[in-house]
C-alpha atoms as a PDB file:
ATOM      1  CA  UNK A   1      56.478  -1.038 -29.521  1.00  0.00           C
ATOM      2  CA  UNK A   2      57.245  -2.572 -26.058  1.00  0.00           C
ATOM      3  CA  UNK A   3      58.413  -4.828 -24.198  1.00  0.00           C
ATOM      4  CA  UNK A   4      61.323  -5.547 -21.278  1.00  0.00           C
ATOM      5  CA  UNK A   5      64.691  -4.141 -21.722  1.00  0.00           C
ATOM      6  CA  UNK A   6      66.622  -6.948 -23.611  1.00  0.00           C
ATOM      7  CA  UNK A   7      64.107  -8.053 -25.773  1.00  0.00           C
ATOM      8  CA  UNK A   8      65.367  -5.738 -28.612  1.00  0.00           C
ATOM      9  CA  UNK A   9      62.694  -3.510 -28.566  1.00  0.00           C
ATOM     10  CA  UNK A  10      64.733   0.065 -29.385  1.00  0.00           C
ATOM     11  CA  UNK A  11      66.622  -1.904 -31.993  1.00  0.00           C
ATOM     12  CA  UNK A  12      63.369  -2.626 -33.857  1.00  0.00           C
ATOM     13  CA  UNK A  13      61.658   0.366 -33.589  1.00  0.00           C
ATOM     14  CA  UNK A  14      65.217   2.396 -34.773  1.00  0.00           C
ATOM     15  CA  UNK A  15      65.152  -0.556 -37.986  1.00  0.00           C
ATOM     16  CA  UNK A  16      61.619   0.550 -38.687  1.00  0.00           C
ATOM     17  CA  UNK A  17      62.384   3.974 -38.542  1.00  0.00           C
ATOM     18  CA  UNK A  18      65.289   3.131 -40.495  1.00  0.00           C
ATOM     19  CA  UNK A  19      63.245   1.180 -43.242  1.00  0.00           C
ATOM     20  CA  UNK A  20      60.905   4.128 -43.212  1.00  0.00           C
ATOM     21  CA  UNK A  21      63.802   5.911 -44.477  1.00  0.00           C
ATOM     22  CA  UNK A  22      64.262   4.077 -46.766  1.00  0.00           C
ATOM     23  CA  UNK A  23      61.034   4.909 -47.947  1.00  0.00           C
ATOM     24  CA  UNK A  24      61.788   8.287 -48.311  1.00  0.00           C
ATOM     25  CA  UNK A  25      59.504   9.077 -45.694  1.00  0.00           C
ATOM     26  CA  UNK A  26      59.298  11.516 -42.695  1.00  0.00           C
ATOM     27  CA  UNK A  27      60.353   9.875 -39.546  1.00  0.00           C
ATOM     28  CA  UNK A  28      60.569  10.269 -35.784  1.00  0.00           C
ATOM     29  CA  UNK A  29      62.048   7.517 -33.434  1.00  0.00           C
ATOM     30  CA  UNK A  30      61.641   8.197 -29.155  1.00  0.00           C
ATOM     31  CA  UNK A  31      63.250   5.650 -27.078  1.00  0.00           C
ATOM     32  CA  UNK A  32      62.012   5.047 -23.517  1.00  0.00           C
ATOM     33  CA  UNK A  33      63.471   3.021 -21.090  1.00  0.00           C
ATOM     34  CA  UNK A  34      63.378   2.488 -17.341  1.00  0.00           C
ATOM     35  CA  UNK A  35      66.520   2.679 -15.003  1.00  0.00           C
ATOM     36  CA  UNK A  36      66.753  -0.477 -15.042  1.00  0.00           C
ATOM     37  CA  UNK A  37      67.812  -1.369 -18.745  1.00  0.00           C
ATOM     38  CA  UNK A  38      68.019  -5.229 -18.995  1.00  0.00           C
ATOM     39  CA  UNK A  39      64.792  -6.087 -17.230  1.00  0.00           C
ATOM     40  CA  UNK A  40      63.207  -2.901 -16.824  1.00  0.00           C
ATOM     41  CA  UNK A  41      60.821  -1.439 -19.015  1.00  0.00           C
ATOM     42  CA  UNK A  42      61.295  -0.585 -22.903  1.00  0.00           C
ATOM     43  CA  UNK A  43      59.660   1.299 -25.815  1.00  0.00           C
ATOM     44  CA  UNK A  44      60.118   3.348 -28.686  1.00  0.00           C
ATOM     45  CA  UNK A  45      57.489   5.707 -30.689  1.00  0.00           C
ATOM     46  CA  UNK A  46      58.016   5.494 -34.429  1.00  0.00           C
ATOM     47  CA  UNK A  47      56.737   7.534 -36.578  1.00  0.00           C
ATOM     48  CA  UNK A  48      56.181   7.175 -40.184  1.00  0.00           C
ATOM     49  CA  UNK A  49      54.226   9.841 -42.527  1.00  0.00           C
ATOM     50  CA  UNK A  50      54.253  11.460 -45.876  1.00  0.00           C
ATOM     51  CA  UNK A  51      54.199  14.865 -44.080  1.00  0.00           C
ATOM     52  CA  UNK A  52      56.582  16.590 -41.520  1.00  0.00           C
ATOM     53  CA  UNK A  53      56.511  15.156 -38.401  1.00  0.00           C
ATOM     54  CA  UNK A  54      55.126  17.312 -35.689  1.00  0.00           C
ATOM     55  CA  UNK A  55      56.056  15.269 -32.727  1.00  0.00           C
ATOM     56  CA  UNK A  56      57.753  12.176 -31.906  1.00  0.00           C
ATOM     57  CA  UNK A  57      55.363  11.619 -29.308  1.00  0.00           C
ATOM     58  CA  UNK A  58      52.615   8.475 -30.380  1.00  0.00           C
ATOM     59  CA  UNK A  59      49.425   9.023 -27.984  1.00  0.00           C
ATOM     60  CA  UNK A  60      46.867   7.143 -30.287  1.00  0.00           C
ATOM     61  CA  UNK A  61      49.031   4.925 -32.094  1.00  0.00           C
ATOM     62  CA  UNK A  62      47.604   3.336 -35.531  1.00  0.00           C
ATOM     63  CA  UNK A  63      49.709   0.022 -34.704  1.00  0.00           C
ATOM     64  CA  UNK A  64      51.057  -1.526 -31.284  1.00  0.00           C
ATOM     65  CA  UNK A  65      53.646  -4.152 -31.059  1.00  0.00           C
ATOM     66  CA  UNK A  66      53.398  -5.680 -27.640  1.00  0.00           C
ATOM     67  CA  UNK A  67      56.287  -8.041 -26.568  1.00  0.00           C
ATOM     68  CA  UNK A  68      55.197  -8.456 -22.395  1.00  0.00           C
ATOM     69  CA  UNK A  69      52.299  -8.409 -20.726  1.00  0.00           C
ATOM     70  CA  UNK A  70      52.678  -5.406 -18.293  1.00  0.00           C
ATOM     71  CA  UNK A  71      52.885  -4.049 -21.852  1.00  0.00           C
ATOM     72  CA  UNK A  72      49.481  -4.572 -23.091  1.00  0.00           C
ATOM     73  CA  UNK A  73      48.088  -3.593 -19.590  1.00  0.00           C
ATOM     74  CA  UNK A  74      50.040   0.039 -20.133  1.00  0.00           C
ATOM     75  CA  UNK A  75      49.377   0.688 -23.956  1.00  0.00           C
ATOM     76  CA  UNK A  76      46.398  -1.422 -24.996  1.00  0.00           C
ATOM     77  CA  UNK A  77      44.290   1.459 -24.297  1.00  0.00           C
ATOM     78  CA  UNK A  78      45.881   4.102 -26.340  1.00  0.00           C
ATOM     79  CA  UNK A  79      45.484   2.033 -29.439  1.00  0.00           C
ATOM     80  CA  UNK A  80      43.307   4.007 -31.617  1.00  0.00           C
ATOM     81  CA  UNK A  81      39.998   1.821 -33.265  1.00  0.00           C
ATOM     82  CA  UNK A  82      40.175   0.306 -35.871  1.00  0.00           C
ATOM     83  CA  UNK A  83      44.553  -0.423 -35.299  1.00  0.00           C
ATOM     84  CA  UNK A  84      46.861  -3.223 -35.455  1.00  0.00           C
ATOM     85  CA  UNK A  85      47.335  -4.791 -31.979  1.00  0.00           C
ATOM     86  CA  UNK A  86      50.609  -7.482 -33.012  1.00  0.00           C
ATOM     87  CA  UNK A  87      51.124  -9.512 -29.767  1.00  0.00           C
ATOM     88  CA  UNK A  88      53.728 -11.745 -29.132  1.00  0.00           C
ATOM     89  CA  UNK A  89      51.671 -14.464 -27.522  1.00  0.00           C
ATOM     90  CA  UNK A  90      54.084 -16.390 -25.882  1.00  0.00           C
ATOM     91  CA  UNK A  91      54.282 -13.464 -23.725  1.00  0.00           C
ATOM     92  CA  UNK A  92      51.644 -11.466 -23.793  1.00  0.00           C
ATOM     93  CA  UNK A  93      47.913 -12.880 -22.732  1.00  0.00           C
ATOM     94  CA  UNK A  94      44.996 -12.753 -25.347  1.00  0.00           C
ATOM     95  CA  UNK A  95      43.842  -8.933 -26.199  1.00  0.00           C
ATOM     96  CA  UNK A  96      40.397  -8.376 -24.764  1.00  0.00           C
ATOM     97  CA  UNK A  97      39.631  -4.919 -27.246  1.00  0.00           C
ATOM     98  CA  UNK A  98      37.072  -6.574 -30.081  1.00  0.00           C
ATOM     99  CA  UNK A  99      37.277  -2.499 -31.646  1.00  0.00           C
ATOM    100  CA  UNK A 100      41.089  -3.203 -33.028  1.00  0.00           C
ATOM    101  CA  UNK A 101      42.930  -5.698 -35.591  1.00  0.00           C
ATOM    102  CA  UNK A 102      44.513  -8.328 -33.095  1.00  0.00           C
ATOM    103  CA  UNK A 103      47.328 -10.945 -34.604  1.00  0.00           C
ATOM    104  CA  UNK A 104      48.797 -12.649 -31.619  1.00  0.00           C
ATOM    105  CA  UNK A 105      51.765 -14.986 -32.711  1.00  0.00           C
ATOM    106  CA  UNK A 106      54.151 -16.796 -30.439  1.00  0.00           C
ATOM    107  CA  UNK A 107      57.411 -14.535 -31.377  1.00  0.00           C
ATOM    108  CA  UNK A 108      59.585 -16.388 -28.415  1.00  0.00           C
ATOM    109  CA  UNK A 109      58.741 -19.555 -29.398  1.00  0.00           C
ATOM    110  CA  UNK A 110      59.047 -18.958 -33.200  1.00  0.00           C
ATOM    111  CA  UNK A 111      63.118 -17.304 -32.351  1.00  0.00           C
ATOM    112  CA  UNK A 112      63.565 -20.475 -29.950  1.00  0.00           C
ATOM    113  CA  UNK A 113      62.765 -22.794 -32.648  1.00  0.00           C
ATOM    114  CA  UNK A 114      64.933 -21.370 -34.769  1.00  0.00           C
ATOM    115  CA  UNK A 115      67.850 -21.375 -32.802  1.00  0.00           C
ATOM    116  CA  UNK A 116      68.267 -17.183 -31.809  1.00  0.00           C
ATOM    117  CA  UNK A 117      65.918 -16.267 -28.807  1.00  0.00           C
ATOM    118  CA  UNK A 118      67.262 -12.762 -29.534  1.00  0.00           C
ATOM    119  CA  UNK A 119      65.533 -12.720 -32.846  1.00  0.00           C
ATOM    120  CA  UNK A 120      62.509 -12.740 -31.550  1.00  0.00           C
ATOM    121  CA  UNK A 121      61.663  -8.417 -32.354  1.00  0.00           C
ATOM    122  CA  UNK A 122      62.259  -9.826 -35.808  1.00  0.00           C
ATOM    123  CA  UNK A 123      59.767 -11.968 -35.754  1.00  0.00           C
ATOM    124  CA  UNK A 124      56.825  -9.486 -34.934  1.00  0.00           C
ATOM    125  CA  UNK A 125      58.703  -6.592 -37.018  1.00  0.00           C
ATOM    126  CA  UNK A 126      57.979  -9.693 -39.882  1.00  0.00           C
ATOM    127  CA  UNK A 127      54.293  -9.554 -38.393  1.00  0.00           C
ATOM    128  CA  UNK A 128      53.958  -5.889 -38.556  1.00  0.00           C
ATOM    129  CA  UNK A 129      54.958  -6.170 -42.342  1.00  0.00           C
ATOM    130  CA  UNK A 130      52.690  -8.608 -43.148  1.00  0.00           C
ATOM    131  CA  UNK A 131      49.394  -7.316 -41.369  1.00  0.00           C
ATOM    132  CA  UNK A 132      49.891  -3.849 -41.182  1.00  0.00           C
ATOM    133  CA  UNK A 133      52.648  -2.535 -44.096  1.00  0.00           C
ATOM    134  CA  UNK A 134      53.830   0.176 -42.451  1.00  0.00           C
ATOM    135  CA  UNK A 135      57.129  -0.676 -44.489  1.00  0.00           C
ATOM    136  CA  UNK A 136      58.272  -2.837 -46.787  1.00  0.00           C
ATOM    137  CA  UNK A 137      60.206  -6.140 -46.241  1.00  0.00           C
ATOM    138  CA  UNK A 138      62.860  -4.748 -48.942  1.00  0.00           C
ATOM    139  CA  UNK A 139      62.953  -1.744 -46.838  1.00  0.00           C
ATOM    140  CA  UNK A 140      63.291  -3.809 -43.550  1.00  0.00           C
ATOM    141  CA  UNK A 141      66.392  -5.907 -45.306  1.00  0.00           C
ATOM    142  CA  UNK A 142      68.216  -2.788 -46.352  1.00  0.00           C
ATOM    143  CA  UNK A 143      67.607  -0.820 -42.881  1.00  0.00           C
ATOM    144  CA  UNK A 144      69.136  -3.828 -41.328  1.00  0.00           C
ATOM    145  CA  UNK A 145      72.981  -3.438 -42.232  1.00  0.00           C
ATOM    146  CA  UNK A 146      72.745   1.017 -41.667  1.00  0.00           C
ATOM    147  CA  UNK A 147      71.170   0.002 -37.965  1.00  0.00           C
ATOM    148  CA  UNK A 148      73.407  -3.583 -37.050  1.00  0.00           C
ATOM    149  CA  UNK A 149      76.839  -3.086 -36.650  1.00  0.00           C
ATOM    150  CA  UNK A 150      79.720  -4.149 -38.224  1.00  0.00           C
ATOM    151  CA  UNK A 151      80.400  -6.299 -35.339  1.00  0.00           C
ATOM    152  CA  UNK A 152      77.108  -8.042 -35.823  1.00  0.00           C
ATOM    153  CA  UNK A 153      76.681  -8.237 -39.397  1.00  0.00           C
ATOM    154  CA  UNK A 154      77.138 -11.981 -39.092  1.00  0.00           C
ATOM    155  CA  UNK A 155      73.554 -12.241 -37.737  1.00  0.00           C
ATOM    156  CA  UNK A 156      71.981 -10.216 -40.719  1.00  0.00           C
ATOM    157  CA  UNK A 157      70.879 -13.214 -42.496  1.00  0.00           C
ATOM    158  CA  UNK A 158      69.047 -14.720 -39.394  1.00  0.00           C
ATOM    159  CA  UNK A 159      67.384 -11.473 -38.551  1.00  0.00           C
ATOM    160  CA  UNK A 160      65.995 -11.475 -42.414  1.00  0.00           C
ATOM    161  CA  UNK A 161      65.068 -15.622 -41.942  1.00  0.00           C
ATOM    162  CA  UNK A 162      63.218 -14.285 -38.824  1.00  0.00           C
ATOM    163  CA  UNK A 163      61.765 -11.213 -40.551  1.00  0.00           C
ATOM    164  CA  UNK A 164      60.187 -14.058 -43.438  1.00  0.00           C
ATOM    165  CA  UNK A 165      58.692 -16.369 -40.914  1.00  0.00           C
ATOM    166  CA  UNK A 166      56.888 -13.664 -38.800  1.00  0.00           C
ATOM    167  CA  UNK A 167      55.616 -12.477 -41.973  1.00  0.00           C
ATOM    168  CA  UNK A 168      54.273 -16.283 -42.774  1.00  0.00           C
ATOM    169  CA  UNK A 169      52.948 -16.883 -39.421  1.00  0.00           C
ATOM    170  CA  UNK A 170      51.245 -13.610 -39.599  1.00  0.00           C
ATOM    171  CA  UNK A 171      49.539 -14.167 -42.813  1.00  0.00           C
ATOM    172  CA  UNK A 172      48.450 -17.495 -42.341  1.00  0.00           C
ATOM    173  CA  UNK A 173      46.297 -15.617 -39.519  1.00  0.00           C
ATOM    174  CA  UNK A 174      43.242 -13.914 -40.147  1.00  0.00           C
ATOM    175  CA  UNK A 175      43.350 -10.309 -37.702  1.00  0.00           C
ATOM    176  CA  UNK A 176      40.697 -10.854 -34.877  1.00  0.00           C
ATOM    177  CA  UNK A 177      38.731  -7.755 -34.134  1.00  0.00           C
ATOM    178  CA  UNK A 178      37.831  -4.457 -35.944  1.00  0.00           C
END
């Protein structure tokens, strides 16, 4: 996943890997981010398998969550055929690769409308769940109080609300592409 520094981008991916966990499965979480932090550039390779992890390093990725559009431009192309390209559109332009799943859904918007523009990573890690199940939502909802802290608990139940509606919005679309 990535995205600008802010937009919660480490958080999700270390909830995922978290939820994956859960799972009993073999993880690997990477963090990038540029100098700049808040702003700058941000991503994380996750890694989920049934098997040891060999690296934490993602090259071909089998699913991309794109939150800006400099973004897509810089890992777009390393999305292996036939993967899940989740876009949050009110960012990120329309996906031009017909050879991979696309589900563009206005994240922003969606965490706007519901009051927490901060909930928008929620929102596609909902998305991700419902197009791609690399995890389970019951494995998303009990990553989320080992990953939030204490001091943030309070927003547990809004990060679930926004989980559920990215999961909606995502299966009321049909995956364009591959």
């Amino acid at each position: 996943m990535a995205g600008f520094g802010g937009q919660g981008i480490l958080t999700a991916g270390l909830i995922l890997a978290q939820a994956g966990l859960q799972e009993g499965r073999e993880v690997s979480w990477l963090p990038s981010y540029g100098p700049e932090m808040r702003g700058g550039t941000a991503h994380c390779h996750v890694v989920l398998s049934d098997e040891p992890v060999a690296s934490p390093l993602v090259t071909h990725p089998d699913i991309l969550l794109l939150f800006n559009k400099p973004s897509l431009e810089r890992f777009e192309p390393a999305l292996r055929a036939g993967g899940y390209l989740i876009a949050n559109s009110s960012l990120v332009p329309p996906a031009t690769r017909t050879d991979v799943r696309r589900v563009e859904l206005p994240a922003t918007r969606m965490a706007l409308e519901m009051g927490a523009p901060e909930a928008a990573n929620m929102v596609m890690l909902g998305a991700m769940v419902a197009s791609a199940g690399a995890v389970s939502f019951e494995s998303l909802e009990a990553a989320l109080p080992v990953v939030i802290s204490k001091r943030h608990a309070d927003k547990i139940p809004l990060d679930l609300e926004a989980i559920r509606k990215g999961m909606e919005a995502a299966a009321a679309l049909v995956p364009q592409g591959a």
